[in-house]
Protein backbone atom coordinates (compact mmCIF):
# COMPACT_ATOMS: atom_id res chain seq x y z
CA UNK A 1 11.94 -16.69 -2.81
CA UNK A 2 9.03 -18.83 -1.54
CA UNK A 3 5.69 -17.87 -2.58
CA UNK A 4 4.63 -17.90 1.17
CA UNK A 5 7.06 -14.79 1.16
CA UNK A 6 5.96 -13.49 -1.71
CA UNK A 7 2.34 -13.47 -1.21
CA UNK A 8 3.52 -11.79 2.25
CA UNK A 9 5.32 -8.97 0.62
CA UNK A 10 2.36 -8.45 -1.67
CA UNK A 11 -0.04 -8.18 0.67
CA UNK A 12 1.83 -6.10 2.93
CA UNK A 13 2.55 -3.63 -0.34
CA UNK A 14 -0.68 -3.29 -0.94
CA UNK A 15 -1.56 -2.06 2.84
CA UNK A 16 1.26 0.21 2.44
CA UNK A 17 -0.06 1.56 -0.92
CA UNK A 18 -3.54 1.85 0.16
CA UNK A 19 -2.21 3.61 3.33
CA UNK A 20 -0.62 6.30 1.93
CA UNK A 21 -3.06 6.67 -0.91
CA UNK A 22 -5.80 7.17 1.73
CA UNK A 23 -3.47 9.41 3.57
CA UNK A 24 -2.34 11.52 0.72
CA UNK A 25 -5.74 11.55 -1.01
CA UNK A 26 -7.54 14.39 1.21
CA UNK A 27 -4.18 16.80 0.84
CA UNK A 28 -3.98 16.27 -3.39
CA UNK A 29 -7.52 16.88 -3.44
CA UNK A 30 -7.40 20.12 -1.55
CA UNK A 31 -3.75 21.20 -3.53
């Protein structure tokens, strides 16, 4: 693995995390 890729994969992690944190994050709340 190159860390070109990795750094990639990190970031796009990270978007996915914050995604469904910011998705999920209203409904929790409310539960």
């Amino acid at each position: 693995m190159s860390r070109e890729f990795f750094c990639d994969l990190l970031g796009v992690t990270a978007l996915t995390v914050t995604t469904v944190i910011v998705l999920w994050l209203p409904a929790i709340l409310q539960a």
